[in-house]
C-alpha atoms as a PDB file:
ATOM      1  CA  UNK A   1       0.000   0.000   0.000  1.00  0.00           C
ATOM      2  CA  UNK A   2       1.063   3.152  -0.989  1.00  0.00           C
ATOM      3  CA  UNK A   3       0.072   6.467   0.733  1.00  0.00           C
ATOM      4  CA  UNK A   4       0.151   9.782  -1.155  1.00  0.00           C
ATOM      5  CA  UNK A   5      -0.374  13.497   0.695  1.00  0.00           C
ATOM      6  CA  UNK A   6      -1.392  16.229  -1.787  1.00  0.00           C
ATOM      7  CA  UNK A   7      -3.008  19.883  -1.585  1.00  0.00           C
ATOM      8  CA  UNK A   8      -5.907  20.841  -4.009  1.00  0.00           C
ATOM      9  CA  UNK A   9      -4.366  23.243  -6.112  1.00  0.00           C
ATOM     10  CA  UNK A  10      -7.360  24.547  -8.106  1.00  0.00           C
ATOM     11  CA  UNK A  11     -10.314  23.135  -9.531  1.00  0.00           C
ATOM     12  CA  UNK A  12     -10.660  23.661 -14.027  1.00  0.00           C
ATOM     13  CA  UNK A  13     -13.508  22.014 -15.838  1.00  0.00           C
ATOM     14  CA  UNK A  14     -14.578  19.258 -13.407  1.00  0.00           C
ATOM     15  CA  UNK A  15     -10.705  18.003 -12.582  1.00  0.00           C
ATOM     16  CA  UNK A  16      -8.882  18.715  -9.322  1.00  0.00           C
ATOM     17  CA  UNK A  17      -5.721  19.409  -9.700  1.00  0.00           C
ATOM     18  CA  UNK A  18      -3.348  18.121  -6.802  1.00  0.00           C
ATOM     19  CA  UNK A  19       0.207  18.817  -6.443  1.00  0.00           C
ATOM     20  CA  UNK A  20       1.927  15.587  -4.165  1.00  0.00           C
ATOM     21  CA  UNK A  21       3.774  16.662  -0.866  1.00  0.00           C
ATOM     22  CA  UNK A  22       6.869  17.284  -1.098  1.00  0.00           C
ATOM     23  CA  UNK A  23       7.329  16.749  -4.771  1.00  0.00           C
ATOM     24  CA  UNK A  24       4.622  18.868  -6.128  1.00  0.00           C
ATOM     25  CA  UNK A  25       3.973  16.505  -8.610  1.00  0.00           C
ATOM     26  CA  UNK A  26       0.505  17.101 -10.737  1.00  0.00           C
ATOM     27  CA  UNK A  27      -2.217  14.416 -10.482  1.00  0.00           C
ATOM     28  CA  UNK A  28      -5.603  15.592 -12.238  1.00  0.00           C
ATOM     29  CA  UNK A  29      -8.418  13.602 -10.429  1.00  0.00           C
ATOM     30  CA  UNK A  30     -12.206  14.070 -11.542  1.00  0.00           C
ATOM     31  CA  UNK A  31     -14.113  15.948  -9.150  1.00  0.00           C
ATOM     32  CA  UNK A  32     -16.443  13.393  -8.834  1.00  0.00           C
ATOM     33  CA  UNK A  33     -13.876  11.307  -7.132  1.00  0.00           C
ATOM     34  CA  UNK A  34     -13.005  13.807  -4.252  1.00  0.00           C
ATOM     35  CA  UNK A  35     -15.294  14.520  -1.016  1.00  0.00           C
ATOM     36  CA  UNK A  36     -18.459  17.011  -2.324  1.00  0.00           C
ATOM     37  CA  UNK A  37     -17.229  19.855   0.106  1.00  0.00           C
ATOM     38  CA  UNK A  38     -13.500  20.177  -1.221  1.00  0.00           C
ATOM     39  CA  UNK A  39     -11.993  23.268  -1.814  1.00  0.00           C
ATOM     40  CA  UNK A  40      -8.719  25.130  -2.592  1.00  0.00           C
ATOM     41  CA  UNK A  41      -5.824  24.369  -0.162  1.00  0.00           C
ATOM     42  CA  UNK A  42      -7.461  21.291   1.519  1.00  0.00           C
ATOM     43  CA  UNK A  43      -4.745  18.935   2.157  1.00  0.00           C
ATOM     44  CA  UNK A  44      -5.823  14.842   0.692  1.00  0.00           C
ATOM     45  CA  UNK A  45      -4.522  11.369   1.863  1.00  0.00           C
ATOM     46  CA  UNK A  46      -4.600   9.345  -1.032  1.00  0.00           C
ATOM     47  CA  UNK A  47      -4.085   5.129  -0.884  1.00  0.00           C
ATOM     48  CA  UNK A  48      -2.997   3.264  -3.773  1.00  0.00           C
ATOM     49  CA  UNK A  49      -3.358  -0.933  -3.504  1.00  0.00           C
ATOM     50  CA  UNK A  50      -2.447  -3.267  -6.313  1.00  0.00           C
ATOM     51  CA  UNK A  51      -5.687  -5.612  -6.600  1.00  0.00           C
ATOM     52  CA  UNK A  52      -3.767  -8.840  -7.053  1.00  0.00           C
ATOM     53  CA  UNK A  53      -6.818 -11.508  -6.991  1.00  0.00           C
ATOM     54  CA  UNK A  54      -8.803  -8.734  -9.540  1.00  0.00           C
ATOM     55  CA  UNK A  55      -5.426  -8.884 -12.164  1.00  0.00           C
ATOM     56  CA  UNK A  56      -4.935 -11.972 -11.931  1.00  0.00           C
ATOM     57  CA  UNK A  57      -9.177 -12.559 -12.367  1.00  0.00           C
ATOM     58  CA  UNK A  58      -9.553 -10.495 -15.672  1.00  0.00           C
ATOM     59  CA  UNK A  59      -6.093 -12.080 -17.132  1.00  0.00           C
ATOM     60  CA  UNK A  60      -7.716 -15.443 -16.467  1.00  0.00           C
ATOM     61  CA  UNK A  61     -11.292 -14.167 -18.240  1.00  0.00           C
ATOM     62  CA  UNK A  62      -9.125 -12.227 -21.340  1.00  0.00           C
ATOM     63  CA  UNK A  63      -7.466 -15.679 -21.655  1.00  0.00           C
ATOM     64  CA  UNK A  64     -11.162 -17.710 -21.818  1.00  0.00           C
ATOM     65  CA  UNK A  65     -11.898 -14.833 -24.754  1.00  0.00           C
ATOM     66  CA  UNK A  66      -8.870 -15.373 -26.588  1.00  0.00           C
ATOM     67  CA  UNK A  67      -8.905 -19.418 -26.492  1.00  0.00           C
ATOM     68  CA  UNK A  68     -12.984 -19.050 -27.726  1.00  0.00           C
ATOM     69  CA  UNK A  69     -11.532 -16.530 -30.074  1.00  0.00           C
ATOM     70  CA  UNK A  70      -8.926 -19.064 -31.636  1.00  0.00           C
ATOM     71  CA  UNK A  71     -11.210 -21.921 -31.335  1.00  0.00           C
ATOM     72  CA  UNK A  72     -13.796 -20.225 -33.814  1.00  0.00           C
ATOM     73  CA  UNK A  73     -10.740 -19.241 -36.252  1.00  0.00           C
ATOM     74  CA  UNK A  74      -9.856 -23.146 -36.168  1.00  0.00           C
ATOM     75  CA  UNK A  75     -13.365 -24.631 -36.578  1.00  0.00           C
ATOM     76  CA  UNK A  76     -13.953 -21.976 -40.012  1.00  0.00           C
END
């Protein structure tokens, strides 16, 4: 798990626009994906987890597609 502080920087067209503590990197997040009563300056905790069991899930399914896929192509 990775943990991420950033300040809102501004709000344009629907996107806040974080900058990352310390770095001041920019990461443009929908506004629809940050708390309804955000504004300017608020400081965000952001948590990033890899969803092993979901990867490894839709490789699994994107494999089933492929095999029907080939299957099909063989029995023409």
């Amino acid at each position: 798990m990775k943990k991420i502080t950033a300040t809102l920087d501004r709000i344009e067209g629907g996107v806040g626009v974080l900058l990352t503590n310390p770095e001041a990197q920019i990461i443009n997040i929908p506004l629809k994906f940050l708390p309804n009563d955000i504004k300017e300056g608020d400081i965000l905790c952001l948590t990033i987890n890899l969803e092993s069991e979901q990867t490894l899930a839709e490789k699994q399914q994107a494999k089933e597609i492929l095999n029907e896929i080939l299957k099909s192509e063989e029995e023409k």
